[in-house]
Every structure is written in structure tokens, then in C-alpha cells.
PDB file of N, CA and C in Angstrom:
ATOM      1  N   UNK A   1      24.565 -11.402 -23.161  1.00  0.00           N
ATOM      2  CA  UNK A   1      24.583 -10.628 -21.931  1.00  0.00           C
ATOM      3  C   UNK A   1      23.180 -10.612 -21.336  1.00  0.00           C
ATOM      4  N   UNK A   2      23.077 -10.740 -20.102  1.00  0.00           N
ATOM      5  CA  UNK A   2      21.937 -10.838 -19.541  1.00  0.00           C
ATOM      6  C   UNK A   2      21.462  -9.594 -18.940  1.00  0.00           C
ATOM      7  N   UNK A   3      20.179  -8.709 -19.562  1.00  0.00           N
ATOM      8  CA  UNK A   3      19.273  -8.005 -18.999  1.00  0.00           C
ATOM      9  C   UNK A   3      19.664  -7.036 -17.670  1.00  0.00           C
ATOM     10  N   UNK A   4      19.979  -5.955 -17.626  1.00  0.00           N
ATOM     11  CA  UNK A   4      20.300  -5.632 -16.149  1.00  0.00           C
ATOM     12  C   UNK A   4      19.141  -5.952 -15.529  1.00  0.00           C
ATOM     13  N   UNK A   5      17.350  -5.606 -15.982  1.00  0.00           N
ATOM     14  CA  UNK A   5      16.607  -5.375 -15.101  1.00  0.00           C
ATOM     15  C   UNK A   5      16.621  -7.268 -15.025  1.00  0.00           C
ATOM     16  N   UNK A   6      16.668  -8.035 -15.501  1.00  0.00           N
ATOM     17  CA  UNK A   6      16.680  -9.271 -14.869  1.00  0.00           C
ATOM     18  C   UNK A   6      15.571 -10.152 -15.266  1.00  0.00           C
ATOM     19  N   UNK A   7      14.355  -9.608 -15.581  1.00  0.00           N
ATOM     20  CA  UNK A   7      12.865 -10.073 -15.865  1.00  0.00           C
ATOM     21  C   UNK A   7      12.698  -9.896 -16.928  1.00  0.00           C
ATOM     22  N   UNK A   8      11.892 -10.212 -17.502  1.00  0.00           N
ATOM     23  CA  UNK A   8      10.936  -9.728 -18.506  1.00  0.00           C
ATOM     24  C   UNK A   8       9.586  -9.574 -18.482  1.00  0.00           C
ATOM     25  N   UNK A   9       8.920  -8.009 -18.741  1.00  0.00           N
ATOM     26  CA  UNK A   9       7.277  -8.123 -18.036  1.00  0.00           C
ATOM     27  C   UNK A   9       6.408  -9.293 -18.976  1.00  0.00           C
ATOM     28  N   UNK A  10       5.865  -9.490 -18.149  1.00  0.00           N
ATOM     29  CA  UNK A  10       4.881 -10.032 -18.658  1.00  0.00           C
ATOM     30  C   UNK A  10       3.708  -9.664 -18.822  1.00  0.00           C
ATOM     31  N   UNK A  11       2.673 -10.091 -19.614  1.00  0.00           N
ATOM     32  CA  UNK A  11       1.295  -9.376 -20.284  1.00  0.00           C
ATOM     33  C   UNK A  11       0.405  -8.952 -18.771  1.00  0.00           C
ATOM     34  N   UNK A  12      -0.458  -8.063 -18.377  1.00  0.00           N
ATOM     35  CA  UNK A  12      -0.530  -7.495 -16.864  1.00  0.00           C
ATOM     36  C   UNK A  12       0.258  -7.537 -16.292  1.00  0.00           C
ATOM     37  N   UNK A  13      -0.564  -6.860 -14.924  1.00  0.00           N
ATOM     38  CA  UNK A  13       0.175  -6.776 -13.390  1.00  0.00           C
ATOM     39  C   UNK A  13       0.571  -8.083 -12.679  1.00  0.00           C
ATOM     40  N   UNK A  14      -0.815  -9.126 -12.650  1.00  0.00           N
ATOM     41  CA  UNK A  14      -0.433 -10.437 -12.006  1.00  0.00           C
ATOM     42  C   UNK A  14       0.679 -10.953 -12.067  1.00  0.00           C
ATOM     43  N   UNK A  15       2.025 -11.121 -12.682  1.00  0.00           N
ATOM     44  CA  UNK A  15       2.878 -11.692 -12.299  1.00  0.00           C
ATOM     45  C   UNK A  15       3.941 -10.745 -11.244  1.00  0.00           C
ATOM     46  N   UNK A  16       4.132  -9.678 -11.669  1.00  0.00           N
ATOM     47  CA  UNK A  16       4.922  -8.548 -11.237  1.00  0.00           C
ATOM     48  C   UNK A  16       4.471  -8.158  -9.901  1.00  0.00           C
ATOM     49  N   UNK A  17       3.247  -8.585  -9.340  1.00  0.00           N
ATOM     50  CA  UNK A  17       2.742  -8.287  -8.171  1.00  0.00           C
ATOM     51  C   UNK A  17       2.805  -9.452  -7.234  1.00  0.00           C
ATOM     52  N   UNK A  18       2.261 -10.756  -7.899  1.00  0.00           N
ATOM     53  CA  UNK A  18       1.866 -11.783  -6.847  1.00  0.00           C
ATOM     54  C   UNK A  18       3.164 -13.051  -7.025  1.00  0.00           C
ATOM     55  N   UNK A  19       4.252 -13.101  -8.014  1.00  0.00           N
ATOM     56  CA  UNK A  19       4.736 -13.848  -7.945  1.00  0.00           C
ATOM     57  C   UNK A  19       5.897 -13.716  -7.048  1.00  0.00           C
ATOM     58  N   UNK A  20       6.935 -14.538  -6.841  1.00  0.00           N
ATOM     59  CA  UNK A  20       8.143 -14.066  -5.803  1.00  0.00           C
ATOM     60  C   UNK A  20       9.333 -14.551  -7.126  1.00  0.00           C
ATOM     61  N   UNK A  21      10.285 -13.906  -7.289  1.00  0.00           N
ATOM     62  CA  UNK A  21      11.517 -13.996  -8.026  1.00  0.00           C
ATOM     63  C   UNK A  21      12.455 -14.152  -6.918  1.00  0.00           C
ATOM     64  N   UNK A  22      13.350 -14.726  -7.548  1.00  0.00           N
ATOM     65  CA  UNK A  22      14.242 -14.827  -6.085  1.00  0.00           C
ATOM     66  C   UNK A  22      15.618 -14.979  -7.387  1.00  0.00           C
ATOM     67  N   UNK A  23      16.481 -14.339  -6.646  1.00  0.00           N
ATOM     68  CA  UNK A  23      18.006 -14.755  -6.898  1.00  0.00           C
ATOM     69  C   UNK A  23      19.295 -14.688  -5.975  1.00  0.00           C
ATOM     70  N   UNK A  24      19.904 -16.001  -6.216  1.00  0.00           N
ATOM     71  CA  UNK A  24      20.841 -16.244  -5.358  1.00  0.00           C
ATOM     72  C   UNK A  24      22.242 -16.472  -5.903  1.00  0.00           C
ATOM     73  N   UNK A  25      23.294 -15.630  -5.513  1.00  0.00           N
ATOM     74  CA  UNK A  25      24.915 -16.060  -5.432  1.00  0.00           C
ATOM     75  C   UNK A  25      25.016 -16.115  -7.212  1.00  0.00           C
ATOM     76  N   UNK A  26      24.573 -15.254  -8.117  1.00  0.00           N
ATOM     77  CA  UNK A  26      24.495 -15.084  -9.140  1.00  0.00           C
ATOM     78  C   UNK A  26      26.350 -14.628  -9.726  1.00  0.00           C
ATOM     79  N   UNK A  27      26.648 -14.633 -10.380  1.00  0.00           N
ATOM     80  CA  UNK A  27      27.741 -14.848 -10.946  1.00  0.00           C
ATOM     81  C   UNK A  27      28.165 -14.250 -11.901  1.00  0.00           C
ATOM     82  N   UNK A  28      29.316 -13.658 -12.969  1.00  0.00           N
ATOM     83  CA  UNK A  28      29.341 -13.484 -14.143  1.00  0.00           C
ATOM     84  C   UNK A  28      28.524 -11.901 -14.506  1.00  0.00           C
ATOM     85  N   UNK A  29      29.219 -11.778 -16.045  1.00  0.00           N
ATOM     86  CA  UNK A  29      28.200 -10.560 -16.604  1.00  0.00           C
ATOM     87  C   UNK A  29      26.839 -10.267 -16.350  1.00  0.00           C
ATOM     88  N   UNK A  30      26.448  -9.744 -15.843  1.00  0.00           N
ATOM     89  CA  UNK A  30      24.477  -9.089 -15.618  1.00  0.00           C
ATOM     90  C   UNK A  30      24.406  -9.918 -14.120  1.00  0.00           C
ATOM     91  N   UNK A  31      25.169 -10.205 -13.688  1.00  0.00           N
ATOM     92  CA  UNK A  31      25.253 -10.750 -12.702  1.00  0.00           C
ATOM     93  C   UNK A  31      24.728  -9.703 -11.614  1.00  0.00           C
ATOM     94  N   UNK A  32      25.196  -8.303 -11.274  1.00  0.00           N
ATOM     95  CA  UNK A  32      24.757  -7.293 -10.478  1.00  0.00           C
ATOM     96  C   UNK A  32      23.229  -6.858 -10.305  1.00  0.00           C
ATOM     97  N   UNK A  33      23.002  -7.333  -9.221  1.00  0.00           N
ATOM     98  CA  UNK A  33      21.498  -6.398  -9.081  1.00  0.00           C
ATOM     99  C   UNK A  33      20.893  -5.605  -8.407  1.00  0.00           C
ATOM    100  N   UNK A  34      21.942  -4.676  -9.291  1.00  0.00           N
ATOM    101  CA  UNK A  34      21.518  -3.121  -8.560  1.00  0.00           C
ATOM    102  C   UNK A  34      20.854  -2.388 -10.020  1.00  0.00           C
ATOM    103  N   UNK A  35      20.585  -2.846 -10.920  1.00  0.00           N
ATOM    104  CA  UNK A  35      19.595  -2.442 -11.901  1.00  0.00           C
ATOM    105  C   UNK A  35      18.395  -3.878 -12.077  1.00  0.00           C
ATOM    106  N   UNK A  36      18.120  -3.983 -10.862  1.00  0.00           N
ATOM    107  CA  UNK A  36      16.770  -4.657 -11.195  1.00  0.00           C
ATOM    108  C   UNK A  36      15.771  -4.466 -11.131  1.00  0.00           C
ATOM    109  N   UNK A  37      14.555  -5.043 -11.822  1.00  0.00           N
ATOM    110  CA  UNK A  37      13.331  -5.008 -11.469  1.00  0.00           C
ATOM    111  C   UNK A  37      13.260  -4.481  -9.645  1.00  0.00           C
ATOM    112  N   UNK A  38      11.642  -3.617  -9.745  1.00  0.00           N
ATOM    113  CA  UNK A  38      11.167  -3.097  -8.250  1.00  0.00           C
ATOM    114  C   UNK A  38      10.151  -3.501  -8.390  1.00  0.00           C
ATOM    115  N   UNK A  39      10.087  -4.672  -8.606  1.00  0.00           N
ATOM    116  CA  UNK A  39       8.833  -5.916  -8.354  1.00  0.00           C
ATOM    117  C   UNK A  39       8.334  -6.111  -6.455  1.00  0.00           C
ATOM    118  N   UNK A  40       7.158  -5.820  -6.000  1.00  0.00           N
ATOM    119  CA  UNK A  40       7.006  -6.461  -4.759  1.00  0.00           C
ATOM    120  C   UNK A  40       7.756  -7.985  -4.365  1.00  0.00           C
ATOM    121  N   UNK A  41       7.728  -8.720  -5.596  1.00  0.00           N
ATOM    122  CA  UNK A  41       7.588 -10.237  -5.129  1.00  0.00           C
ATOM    123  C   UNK A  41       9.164 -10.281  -5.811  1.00  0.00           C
ATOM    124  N   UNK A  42      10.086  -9.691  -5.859  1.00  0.00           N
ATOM    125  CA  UNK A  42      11.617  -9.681  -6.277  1.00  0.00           C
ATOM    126  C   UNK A  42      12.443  -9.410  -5.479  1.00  0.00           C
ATOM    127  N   UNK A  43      13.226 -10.310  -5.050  1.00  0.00           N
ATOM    128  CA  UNK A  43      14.098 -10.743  -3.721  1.00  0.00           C
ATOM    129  C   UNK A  43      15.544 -11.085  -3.864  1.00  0.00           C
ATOM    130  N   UNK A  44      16.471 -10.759  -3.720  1.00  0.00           N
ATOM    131  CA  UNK A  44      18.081 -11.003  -3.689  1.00  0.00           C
ATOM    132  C   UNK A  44      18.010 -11.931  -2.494  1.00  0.00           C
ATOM    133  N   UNK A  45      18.442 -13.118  -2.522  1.00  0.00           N
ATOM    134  CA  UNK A  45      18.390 -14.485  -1.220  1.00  0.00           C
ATOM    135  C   UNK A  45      20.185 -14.227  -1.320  1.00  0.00           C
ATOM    136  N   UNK A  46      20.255 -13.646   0.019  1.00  0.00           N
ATOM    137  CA  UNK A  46      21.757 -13.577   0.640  1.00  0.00           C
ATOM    138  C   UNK A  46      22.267 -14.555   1.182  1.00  0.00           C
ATOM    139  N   UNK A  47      21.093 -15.136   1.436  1.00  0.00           N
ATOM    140  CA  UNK A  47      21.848 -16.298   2.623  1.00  0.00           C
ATOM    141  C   UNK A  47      21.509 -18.115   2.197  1.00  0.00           C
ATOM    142  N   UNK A  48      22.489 -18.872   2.572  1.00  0.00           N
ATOM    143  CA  UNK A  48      22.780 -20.105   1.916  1.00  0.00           C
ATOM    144  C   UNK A  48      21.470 -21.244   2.529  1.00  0.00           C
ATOM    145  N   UNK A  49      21.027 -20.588   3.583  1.00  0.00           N
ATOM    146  CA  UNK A  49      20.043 -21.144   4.065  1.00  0.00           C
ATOM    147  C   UNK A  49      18.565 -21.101   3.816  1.00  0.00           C
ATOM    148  N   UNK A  50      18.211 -19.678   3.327  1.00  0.00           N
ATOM    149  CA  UNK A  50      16.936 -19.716   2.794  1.00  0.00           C
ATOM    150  C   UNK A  50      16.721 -19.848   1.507  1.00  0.00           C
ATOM    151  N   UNK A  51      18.190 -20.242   0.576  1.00  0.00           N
ATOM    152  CA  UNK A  51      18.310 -20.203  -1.088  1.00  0.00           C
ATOM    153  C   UNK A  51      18.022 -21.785  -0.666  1.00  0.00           C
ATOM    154  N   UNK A  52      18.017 -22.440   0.067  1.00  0.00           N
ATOM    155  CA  UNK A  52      18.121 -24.061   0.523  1.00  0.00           C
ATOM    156  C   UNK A  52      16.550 -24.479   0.118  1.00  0.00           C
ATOM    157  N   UNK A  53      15.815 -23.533   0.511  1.00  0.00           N
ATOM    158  CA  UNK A  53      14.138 -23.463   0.921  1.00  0.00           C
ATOM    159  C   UNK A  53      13.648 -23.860  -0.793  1.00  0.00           C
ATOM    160  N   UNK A  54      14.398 -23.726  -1.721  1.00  0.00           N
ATOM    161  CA  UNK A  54      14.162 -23.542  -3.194  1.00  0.00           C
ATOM    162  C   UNK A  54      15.090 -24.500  -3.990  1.00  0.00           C
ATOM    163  N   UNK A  55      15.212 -25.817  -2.891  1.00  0.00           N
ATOM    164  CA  UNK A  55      16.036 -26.424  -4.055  1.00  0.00           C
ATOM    165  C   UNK A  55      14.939 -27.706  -4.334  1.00  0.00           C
ATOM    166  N   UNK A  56      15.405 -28.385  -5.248  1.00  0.00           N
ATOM    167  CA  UNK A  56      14.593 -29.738  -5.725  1.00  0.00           C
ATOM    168  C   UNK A  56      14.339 -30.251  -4.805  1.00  0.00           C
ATOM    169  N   UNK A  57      14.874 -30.879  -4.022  1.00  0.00           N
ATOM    170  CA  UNK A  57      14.880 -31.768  -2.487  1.00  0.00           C
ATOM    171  C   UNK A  57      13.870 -31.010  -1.644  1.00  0.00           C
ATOM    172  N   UNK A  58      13.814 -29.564  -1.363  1.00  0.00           N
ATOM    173  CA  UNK A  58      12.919 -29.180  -0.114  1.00  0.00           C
ATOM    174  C   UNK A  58      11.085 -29.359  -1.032  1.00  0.00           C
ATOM    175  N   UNK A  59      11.648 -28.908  -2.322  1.00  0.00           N
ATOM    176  CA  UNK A  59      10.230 -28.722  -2.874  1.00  0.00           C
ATOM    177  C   UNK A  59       9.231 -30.041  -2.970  1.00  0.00           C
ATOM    178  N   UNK A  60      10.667 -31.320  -3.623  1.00  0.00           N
ATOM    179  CA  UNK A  60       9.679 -32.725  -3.350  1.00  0.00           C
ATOM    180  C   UNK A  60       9.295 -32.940  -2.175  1.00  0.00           C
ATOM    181  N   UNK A  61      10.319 -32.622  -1.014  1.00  0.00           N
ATOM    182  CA  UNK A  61       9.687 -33.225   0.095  1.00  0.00           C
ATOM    183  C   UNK A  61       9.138 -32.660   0.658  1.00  0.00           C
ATOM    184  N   UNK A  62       9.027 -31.411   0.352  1.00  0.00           N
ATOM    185  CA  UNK A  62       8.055 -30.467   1.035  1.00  0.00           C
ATOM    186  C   UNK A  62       7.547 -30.423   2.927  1.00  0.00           C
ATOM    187  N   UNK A  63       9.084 -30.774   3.350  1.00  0.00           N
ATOM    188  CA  UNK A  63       8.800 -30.795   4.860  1.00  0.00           C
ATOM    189  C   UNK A  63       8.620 -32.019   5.316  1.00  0.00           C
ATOM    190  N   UNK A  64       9.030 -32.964   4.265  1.00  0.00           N
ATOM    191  CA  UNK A  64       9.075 -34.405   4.882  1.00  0.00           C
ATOM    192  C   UNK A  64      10.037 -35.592   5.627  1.00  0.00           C
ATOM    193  N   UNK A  65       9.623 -36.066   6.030  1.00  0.00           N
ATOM    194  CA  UNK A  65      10.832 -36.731   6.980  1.00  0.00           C
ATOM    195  C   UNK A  65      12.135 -37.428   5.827  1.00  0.00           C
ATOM    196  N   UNK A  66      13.386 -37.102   6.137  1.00  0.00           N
ATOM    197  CA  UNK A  66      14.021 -37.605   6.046  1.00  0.00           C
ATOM    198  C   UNK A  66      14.259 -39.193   5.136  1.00  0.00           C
ATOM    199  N   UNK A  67      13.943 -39.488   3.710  1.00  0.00           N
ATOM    200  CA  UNK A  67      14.341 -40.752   3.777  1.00  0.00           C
ATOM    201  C   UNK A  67      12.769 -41.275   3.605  1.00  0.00           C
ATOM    202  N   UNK A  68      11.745 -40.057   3.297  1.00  0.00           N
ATOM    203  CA  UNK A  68      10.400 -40.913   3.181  1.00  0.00           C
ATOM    204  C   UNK A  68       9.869 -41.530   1.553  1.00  0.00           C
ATOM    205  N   UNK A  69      10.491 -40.487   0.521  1.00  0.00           N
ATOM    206  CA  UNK A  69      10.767 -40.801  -0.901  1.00  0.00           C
ATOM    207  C   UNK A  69      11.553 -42.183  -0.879  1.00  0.00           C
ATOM    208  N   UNK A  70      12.806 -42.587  -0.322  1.00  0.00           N
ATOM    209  CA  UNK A  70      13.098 -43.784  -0.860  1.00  0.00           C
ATOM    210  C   UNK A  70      12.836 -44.685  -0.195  1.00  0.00           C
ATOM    211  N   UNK A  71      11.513 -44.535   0.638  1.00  0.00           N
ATOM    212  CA  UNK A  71      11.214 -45.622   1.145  1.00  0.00           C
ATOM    213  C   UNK A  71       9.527 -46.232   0.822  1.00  0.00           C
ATOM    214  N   UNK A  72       9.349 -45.489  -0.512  1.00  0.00           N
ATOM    215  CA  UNK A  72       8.395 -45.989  -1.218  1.00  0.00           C
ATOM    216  C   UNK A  72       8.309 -47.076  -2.235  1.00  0.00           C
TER     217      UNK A  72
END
């Protein structure tokens, strides 16, 4: 079963302050997060479009044209 609060702290403040957690369209047992962490940088992504911003593809290409990876 997974954690209601969702995290686990880590040693200081620096992560709990400056990092961003994000969860999206989560599923299943511990799935609810209405017992989570009240982290600044801890975010429920509602929408299918900015969970997009965080997938493999945006991160390699990081804003790149279309088709520029396989054309190396």
C-alpha cells in the first residue's frame, strides 16, 4: 500500500522546498491525494496537457522541432 502522504522526507529542507513533485491521473489504493504532503513544490497535474510537459519526448526535445532527433 502506498503512503497516504505520498513522499518521503528527505534529510533537510532543500528538497521539500525547491523541488516540484507532480502527480498525475494516479490510480488504485493510496491513489487519493487528499492526505498529502504540503510541500511548496507538490502539485496534483489535472490536466492531460501540462502532465504532457513531463513526458520523455518533451524532456529530450526540450522544445525542439519536430523530427530533429531522428534526423541525426
Amino acid at each position: 500500500m502506498v503512503n497516504p502522504a505520498g513522499w518521503s522526507v528527505w534529510e533537510g529542507e532543500f528538497p521539500s522546498k525547491t523541488l516540484y513533485y507532480g502527480e498525475y491521473s494516479n490510480q488504485g489504493p493510496g491513489a487519493g491525494a487528499g492526505k498529502r504532503v504540503k510541500w511548496p513544490g507538490y502539485h496534483v497535474i489535472t490536466s492531460a496537457n501540462e502532465a504532457m510537459k513531463f513526458t520523455v519526448a518533451e524532456l529530450i526535445q526540450g522544445g525542439m522541432a519536430e523530427g530533429y532527433w531522428s534526423c541525426l
